[in-house]
PDB file of N, CA and C in Angstrom:
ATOM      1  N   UNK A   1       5.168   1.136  10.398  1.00  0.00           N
ATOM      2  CA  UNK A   1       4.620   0.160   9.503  1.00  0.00           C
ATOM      3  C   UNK A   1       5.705  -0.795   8.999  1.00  0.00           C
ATOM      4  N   UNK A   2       6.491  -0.239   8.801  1.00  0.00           N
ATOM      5  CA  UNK A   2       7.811  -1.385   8.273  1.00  0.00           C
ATOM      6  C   UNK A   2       8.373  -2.037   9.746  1.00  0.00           C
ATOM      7  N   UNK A   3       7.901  -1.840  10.739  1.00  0.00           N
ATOM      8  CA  UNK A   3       8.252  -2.817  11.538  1.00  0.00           C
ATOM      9  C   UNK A   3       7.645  -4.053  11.816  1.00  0.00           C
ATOM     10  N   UNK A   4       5.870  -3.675  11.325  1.00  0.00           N
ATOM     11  CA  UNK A   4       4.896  -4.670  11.216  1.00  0.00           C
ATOM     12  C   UNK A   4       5.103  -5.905  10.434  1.00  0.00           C
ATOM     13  N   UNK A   5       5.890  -4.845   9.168  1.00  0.00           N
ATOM     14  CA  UNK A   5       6.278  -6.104   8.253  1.00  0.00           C
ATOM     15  C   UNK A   5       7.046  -6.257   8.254  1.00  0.00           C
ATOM     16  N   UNK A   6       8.397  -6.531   9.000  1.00  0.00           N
ATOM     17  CA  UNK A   6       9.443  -7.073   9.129  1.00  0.00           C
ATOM     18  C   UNK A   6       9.397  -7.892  10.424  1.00  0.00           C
ATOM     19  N   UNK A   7       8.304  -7.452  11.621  1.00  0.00           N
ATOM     20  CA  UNK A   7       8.174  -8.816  12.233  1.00  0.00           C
ATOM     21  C   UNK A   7       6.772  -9.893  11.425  1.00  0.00           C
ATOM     22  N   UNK A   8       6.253  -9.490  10.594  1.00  0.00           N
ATOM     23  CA  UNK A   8       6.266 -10.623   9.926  1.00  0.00           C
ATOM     24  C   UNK A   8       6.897 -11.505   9.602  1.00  0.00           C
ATOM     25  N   UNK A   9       7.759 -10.749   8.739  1.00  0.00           N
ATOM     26  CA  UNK A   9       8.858 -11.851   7.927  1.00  0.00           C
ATOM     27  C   UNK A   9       9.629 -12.718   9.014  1.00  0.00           C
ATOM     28  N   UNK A  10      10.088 -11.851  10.115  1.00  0.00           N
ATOM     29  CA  UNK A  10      10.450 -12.358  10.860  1.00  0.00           C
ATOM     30  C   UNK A  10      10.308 -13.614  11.883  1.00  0.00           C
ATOM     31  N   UNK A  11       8.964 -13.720  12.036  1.00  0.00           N
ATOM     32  CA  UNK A  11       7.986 -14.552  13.197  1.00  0.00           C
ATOM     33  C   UNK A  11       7.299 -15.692  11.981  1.00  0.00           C
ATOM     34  N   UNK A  12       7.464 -15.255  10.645  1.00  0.00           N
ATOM     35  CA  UNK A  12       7.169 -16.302   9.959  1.00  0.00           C
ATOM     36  C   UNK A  12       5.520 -16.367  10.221  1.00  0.00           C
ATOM     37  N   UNK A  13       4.491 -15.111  10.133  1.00  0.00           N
ATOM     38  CA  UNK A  13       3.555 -14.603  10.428  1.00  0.00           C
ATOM     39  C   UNK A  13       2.571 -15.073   9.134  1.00  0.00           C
ATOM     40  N   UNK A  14       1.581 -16.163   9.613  1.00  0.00           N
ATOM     41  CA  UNK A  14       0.913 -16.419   7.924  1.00  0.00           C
ATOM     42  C   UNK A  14      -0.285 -15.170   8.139  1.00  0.00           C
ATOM     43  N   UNK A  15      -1.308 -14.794   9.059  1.00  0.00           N
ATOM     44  CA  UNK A  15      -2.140 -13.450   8.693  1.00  0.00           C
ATOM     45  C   UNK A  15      -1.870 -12.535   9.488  1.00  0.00           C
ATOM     46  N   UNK A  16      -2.345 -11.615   9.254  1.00  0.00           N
ATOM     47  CA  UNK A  16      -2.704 -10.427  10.686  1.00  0.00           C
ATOM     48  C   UNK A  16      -3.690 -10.110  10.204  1.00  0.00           C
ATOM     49  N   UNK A  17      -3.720  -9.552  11.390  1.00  0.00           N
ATOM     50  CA  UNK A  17      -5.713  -9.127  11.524  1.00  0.00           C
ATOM     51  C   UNK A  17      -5.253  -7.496  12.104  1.00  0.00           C
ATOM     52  N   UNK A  18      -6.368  -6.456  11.375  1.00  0.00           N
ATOM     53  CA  UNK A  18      -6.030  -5.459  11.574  1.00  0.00           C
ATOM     54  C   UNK A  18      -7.691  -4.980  11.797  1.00  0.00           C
ATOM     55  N   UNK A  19      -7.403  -3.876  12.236  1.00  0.00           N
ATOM     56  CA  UNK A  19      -8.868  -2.975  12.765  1.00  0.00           C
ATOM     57  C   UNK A  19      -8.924  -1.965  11.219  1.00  0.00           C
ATOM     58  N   UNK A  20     -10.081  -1.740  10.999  1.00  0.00           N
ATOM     59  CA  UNK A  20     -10.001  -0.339   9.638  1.00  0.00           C
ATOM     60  C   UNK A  20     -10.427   0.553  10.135  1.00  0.00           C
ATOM     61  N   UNK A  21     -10.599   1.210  11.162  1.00  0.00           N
ATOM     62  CA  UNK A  21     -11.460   2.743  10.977  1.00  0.00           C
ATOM     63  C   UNK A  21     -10.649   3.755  11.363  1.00  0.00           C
ATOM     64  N   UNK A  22     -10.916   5.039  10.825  1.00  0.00           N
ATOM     65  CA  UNK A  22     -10.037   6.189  11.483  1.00  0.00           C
ATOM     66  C   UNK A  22     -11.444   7.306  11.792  1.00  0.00           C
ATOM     67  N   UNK A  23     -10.870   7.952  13.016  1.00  0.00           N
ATOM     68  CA  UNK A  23     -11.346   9.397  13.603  1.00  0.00           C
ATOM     69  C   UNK A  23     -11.235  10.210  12.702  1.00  0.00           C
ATOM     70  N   UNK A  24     -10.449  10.754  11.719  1.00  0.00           N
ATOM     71  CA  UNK A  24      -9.950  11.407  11.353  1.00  0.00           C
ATOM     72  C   UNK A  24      -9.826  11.809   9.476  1.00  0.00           C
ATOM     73  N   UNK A  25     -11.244  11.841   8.870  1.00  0.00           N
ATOM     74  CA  UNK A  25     -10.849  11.817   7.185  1.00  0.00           C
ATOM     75  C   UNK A  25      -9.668  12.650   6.658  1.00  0.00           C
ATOM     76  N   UNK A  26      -9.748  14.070   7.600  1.00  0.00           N
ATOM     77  CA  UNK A  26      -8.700  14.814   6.463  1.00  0.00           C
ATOM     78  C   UNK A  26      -7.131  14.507   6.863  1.00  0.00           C
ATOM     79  N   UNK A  27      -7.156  13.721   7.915  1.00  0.00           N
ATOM     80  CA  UNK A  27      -5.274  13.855   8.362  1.00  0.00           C
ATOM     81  C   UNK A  27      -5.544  12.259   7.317  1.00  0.00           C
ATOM     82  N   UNK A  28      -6.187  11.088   7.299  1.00  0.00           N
ATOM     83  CA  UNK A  28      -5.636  10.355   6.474  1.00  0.00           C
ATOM     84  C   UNK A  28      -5.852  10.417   4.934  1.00  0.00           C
ATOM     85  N   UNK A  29      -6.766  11.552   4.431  1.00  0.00           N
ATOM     86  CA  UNK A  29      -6.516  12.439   3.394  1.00  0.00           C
ATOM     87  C   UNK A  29      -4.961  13.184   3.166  1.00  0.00           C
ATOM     88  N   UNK A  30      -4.844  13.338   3.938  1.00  0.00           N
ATOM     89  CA  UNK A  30      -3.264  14.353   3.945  1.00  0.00           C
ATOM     90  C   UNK A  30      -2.060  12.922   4.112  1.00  0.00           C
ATOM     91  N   UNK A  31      -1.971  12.646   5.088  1.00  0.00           N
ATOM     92  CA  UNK A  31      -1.057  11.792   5.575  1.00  0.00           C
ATOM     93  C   UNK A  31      -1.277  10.132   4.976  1.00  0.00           C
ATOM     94  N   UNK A  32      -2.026   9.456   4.383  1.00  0.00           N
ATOM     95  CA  UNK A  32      -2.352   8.592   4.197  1.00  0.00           C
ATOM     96  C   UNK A  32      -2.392   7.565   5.438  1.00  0.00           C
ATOM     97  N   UNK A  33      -3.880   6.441   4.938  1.00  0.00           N
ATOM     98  CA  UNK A  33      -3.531   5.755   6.664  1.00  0.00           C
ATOM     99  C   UNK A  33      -2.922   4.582   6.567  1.00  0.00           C
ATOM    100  N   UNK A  34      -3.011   4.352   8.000  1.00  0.00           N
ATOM    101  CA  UNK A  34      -1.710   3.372   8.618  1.00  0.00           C
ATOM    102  C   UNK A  34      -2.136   1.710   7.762  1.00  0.00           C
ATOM    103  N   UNK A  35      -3.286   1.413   7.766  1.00  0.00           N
ATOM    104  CA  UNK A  35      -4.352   0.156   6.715  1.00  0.00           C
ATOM    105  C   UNK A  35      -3.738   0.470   5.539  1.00  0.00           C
ATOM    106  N   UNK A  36      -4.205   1.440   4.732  1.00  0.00           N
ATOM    107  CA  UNK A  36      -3.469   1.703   2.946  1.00  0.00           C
ATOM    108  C   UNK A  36      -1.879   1.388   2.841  1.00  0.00           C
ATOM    109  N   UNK A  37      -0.894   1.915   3.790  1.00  0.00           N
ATOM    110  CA  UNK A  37       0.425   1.706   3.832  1.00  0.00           C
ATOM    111  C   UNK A  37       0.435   0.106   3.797  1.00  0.00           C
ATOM    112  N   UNK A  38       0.400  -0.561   5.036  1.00  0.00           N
ATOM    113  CA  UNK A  38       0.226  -1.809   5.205  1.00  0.00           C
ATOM    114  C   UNK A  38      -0.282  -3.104   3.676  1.00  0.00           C
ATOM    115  N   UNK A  39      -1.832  -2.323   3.661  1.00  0.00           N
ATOM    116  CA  UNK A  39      -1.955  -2.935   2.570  1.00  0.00           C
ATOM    117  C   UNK A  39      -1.068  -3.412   0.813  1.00  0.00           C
ATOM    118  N   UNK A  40      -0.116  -2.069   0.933  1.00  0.00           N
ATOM    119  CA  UNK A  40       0.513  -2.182  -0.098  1.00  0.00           C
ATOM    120  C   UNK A  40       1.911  -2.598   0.174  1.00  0.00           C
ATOM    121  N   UNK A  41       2.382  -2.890   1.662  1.00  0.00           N
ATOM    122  CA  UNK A  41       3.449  -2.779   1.743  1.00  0.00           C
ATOM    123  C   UNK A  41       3.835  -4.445   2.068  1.00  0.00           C
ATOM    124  N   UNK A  42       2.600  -5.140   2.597  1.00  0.00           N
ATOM    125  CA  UNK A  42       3.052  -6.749   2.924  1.00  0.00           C
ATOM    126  C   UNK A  42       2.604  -7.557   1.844  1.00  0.00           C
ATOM    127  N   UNK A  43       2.862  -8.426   2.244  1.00  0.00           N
ATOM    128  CA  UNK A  43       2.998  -9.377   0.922  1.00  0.00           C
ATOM    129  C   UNK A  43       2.483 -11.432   1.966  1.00  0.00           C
ATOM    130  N   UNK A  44       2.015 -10.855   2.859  1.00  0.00           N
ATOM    131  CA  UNK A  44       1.207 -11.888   3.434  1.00  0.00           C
ATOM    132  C   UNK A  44      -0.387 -11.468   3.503  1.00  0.00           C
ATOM    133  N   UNK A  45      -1.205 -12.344   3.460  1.00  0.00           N
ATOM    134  CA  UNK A  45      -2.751 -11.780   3.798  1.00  0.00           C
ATOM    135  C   UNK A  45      -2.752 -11.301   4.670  1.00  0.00           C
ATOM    136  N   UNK A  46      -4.241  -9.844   4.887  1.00  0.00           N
ATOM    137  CA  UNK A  46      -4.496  -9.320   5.897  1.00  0.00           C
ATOM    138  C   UNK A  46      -6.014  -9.282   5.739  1.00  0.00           C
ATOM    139  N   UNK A  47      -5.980  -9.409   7.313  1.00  0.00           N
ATOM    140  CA  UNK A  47      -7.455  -9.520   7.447  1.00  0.00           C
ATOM    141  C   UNK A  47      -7.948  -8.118   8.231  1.00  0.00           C
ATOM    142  N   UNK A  48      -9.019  -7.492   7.538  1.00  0.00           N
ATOM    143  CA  UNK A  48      -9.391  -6.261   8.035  1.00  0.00           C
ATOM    144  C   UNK A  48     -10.565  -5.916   8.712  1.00  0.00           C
ATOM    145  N   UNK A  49     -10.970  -5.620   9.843  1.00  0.00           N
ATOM    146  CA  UNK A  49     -11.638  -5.588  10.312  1.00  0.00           C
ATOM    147  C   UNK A  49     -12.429  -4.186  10.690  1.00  0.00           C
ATOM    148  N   UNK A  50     -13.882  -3.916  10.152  1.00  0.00           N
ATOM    149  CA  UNK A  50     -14.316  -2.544  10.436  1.00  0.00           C
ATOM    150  C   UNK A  50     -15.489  -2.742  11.512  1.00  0.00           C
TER     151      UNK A  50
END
């Protein structure tokens, strides 16, 4: 995930577009998912897609 957002910053990235769904409630219960990280971690819009 911090590579996502560092080629942001990098590429000078105004959105991304991301997919939302997971297989899986209890591993992103446990592990948190890869969307929630993201969400809190960039600081450009994201567009989410379910």
């Amino acid at each position: 995930m911090e590579a996502l957002t560092a080629y942001q910053a990098q590429h000078d990235i105004d959105l991304t577009v991301m997919g939302a769904f997971s297989h899986n409630r209890l591993r992103d219960l446990l592990m948190g998912s890869i969307t929630a990280k993201m969400l809190l971690s960039t600081q450009q819009p994201l567009l989410l897609l379910r």
